[in-house]
Protein backbone atom coordinates (compact mmCIF):
# COMPACT_ATOMS: atom_id res chain seq x y z
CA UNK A 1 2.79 -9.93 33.34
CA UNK A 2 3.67 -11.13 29.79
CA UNK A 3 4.60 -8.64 28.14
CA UNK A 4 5.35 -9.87 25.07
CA UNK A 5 1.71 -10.77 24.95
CA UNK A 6 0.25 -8.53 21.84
CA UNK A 7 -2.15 -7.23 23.95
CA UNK A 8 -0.81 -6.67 27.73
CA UNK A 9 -2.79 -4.94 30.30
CA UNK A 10 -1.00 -4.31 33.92
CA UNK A 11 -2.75 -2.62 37.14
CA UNK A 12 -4.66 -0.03 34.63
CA UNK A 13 -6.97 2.34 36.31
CA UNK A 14 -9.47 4.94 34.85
CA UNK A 15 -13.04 7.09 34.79
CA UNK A 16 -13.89 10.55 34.77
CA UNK A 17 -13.08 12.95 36.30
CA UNK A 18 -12.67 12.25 40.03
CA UNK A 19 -14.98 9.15 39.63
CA UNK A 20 -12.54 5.85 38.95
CA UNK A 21 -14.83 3.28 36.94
CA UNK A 22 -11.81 0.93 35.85
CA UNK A 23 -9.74 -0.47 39.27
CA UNK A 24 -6.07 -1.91 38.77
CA UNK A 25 -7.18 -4.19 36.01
CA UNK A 26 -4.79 -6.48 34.21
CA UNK A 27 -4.80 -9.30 31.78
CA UNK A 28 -3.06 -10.16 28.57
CA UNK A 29 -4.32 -10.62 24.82
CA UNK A 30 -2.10 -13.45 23.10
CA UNK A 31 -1.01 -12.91 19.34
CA UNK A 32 -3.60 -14.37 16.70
CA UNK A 33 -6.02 -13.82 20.27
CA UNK A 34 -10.06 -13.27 20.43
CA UNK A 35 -10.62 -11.58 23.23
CA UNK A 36 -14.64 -10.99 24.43
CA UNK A 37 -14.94 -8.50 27.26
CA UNK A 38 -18.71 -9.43 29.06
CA UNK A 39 -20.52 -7.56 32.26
CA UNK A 40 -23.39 -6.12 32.96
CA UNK A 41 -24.02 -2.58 31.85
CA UNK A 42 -22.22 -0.04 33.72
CA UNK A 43 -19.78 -2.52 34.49
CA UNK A 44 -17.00 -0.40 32.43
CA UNK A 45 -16.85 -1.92 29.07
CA UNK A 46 -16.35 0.96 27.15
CA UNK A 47 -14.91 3.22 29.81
CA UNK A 48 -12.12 0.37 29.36
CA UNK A 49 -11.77 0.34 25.63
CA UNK A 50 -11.69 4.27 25.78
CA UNK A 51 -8.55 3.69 28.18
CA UNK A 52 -6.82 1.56 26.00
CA UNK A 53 -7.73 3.13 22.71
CA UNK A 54 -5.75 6.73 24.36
CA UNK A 55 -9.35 8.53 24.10
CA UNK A 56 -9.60 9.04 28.33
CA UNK A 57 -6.38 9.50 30.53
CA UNK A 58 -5.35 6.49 32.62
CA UNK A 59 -3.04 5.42 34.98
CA UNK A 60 -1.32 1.83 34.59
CA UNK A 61 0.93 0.28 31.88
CA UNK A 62 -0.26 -0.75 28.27
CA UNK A 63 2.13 -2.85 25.67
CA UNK A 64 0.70 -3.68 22.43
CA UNK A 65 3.65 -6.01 21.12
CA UNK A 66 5.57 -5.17 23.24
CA UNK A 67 6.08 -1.57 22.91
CA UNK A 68 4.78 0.72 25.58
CA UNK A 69 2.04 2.61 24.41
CA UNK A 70 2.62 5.57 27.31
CA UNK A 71 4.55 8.49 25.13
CA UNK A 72 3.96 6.88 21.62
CA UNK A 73 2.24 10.03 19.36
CA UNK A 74 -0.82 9.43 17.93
CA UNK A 75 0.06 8.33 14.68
CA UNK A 76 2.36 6.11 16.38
CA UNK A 77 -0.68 4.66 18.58
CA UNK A 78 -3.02 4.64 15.36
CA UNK A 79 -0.68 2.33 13.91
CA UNK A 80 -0.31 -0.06 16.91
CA UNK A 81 -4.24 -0.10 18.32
CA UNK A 82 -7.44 1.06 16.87
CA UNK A 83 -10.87 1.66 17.89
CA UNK A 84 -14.28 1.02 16.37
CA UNK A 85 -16.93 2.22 18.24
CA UNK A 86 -20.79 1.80 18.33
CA UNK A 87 -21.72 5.24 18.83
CA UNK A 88 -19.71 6.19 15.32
CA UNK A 89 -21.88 8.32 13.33
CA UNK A 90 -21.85 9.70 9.80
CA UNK A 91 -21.23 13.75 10.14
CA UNK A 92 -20.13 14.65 6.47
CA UNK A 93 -21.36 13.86 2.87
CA UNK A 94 -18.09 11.22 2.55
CA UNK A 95 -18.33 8.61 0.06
CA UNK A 96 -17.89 4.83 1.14
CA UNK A 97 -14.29 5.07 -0.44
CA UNK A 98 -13.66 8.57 1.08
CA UNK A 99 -14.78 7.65 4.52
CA UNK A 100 -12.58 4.80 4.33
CA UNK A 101 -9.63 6.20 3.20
CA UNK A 102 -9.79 8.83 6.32
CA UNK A 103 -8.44 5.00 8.08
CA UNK A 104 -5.32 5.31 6.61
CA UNK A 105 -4.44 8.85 7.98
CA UNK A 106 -1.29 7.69 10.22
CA UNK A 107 0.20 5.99 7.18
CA UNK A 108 -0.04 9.75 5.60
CA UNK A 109 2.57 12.47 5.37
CA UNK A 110 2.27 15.08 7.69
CA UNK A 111 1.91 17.88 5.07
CA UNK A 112 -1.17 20.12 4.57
CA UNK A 113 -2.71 17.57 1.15
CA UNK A 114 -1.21 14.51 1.78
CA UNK A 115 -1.73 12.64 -1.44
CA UNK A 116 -2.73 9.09 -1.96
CA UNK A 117 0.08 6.17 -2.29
CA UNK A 118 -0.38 3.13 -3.83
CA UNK A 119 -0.75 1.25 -0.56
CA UNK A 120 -3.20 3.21 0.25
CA UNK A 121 -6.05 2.64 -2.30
CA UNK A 122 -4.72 -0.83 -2.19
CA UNK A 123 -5.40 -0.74 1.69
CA UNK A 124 -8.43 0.82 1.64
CA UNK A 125 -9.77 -1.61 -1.46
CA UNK A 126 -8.89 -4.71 0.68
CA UNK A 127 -10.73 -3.70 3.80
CA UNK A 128 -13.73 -2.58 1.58
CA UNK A 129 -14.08 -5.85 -0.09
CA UNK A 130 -13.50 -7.85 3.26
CA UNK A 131 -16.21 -6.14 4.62
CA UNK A 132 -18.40 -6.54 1.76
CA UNK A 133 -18.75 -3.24 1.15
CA UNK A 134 -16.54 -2.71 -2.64
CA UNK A 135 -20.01 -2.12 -4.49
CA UNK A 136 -21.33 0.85 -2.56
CA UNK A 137 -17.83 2.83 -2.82
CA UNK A 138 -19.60 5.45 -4.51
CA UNK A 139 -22.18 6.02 -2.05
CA UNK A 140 -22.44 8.78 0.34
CA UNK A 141 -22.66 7.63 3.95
CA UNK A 142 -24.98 9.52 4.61
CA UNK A 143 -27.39 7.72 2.24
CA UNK A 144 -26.26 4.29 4.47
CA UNK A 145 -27.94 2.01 6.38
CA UNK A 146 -27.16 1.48 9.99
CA UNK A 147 -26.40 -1.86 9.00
CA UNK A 148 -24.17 -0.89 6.11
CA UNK A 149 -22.88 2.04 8.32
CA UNK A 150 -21.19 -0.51 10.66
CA UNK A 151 -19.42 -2.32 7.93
CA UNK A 152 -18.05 0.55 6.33
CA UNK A 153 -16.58 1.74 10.00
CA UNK A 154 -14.88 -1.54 10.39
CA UNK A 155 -13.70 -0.92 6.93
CA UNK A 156 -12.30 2.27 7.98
CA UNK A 157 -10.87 0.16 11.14
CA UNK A 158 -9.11 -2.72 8.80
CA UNK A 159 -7.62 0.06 6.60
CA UNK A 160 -5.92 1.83 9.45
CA UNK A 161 -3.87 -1.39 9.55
CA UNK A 162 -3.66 -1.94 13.52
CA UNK A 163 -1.80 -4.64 15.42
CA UNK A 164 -4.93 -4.82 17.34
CA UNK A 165 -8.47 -3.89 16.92
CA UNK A 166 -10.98 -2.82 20.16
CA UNK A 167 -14.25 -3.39 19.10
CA UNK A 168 -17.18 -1.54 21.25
CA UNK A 169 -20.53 -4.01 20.30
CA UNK A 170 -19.25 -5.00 16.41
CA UNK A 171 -22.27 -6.61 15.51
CA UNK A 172 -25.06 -3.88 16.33
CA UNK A 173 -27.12 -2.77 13.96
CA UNK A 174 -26.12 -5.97 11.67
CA UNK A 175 -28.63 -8.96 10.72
CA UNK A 176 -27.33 -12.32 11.30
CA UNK A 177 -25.96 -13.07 7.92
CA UNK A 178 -23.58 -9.76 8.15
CA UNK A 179 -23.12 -10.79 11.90
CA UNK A 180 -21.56 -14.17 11.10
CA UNK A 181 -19.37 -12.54 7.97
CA UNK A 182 -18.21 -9.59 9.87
CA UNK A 183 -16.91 -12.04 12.68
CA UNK A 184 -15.39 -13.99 10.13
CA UNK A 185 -13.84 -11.15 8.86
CA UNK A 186 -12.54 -10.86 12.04
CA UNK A 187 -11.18 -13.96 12.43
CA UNK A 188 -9.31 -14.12 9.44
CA UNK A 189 -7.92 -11.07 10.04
CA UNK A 190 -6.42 -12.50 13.18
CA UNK A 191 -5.40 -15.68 11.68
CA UNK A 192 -1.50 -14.90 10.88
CA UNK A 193 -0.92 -14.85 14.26
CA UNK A 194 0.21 -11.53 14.35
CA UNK A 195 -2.31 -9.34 15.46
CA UNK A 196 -5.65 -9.55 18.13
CA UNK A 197 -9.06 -8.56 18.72
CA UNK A 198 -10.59 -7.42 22.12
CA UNK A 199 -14.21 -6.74 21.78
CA UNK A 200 -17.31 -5.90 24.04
CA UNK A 201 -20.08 -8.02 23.51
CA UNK A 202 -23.17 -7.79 24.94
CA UNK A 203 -24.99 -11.26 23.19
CA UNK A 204 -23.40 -14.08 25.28
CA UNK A 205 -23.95 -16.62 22.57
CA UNK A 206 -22.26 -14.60 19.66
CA UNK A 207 -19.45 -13.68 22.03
CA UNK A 208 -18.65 -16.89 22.98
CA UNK A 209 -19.18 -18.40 19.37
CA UNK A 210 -16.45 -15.74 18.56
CA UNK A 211 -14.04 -15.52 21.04
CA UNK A 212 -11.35 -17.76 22.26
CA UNK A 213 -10.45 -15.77 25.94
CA UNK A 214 -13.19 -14.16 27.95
CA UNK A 215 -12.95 -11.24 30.07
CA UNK A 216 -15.66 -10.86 32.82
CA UNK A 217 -15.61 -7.57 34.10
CA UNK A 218 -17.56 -7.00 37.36
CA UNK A 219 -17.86 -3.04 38.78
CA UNK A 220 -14.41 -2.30 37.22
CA UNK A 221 -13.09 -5.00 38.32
CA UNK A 222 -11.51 -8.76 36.53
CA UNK A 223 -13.75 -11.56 37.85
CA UNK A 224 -12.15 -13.80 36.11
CA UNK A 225 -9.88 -13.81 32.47
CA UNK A 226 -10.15 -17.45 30.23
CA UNK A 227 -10.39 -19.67 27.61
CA UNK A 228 -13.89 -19.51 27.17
CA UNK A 229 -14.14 -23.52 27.11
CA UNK A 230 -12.88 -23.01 30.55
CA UNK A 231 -15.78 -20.62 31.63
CA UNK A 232 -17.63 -21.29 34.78
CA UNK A 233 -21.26 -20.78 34.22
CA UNK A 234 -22.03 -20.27 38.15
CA UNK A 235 -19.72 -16.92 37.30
CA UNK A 236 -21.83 -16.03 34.66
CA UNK A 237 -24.86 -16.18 36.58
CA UNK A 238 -23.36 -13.81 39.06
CA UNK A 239 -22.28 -11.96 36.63
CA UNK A 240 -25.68 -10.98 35.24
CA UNK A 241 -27.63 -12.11 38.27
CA UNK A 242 -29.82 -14.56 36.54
CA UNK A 243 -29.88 -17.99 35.01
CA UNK A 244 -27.43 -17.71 31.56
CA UNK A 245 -28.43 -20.82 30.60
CA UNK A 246 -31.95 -21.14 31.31
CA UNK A 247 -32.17 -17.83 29.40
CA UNK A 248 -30.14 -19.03 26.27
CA UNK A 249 -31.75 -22.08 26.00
CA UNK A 250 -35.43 -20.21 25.94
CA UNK A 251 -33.92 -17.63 23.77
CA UNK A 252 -32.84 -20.98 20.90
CA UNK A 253 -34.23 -23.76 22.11
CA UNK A 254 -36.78 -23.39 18.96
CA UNK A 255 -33.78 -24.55 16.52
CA UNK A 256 -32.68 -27.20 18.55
């Protein structure tokens, strides 16, 4: 195992409670990596990204550039990896800005009113106007659509100012013209080389599109881990247990 890698997953195993749902997985994110993570449902998609993230206990070894992410504190870990998942939901009347800023908590002081540094409005005004998201700063979340909801939690995510980014289902909720900028977004962000994404996807096409490495996760298991020009579409279609192609090319063969 690489570990080096900026991303580097060996023999990790998780679930709940006494039910294991992730077995002895491994496999290795490059810097400046995409990483798509496809299966069925109930494959372990999320129970994985919940692993790696620190939110469920696991068993295995984690590096995110190479430092060992067993023992690290939580501000520590919020610096290194950071989640964005699809079940986030707006609890409090936050602004846009507010909600936002709560990204940059591991950057913060640990005293009782931390108060905002330069680098931190400066932080949180970048990741608001990558996402596209500067003009409703004002805004309560609560007032947000689901679509707008989504970019303002990967607004959150960019501000937190991870090495690498998990991403449970980025583009739900989004139509296709926030789709294609919010991967964008994405793929600038990983562009200097120095950081990666790992996402779960559960549109083929845009995962694909996206990605550079695919991950195809089968009952907790690795199936097979790729460059996605590389991908074996027989795998795919025992993967899902259908016809990938036949489907895709019914699903856009009216633009072709």
């Amino acid at each position: 195992m690489d570990k080096t890698a900026m991303l580097a997953v060996e023999n990790l195993s998780c679930g709940y409670g006494k039910t294991e749902v992730i077995h002895d997985l491994s496999f290795r994110v490059k810097a400046g990596g995409r990483l798509c993570i496809l299966g069925p449902n109930g494959c372990g998609k999320t129970t994985l990204l919940r692993a790696l993230a620190g939110v469920i206990p696991w068993q295995g070894s984690v590096w995110a550039d190479g430092v060992l992410l067993r023992g690290l504190s939580p501000k520590q870990r919020a610096k290194k990896i950071a989640l964005m998942s699809q079940f986030s939901r707006a609890a409090f009347d936050y602004t846009v800005y507010e909600a936002v800023m709560l990204g940059r908590y591991a950057h913060r002081s640990d005293s009782l009113f931390p108060s905002e540094t330069a680098a931190d409005r400066d932080a949180v005004e970048s990741a608001l106007r990558r996402t596209g998201v500067w003009e409703l700063r004002e805004k309560l979340v609560t007032r947000l659509s689901g679509g707008q909801l989504q970019r303002v939690f990967l607004a959150r995510t960019f501000a937190q100012e991870p090495q690498i980014i998990l991403l449970d289902e980025p583009a739900n909720h989004l139509d296709p013209r926030y789709q294609a900028e919010l991967l964008e977004s994405l793929r600038d962000w990983t562009a200097d080389g120095k950081r990666c994404v790992a996402g779960v996807f559960h549109d083929i096409g845009l995962a694909l599109a996206f990605a550079d490495t695919a991950l195809l996760l089968e009952e907790g298991r690795v199936l097979v881990c790729g460059p996605v020009e590389e991908l074996d579409e027989k795998l795919l279609n025992r993967l899902y247990g259908m016809d990938v192609r036949s489907y895709m090319s019914k699903m856009y063969g009216r633009w072709t």
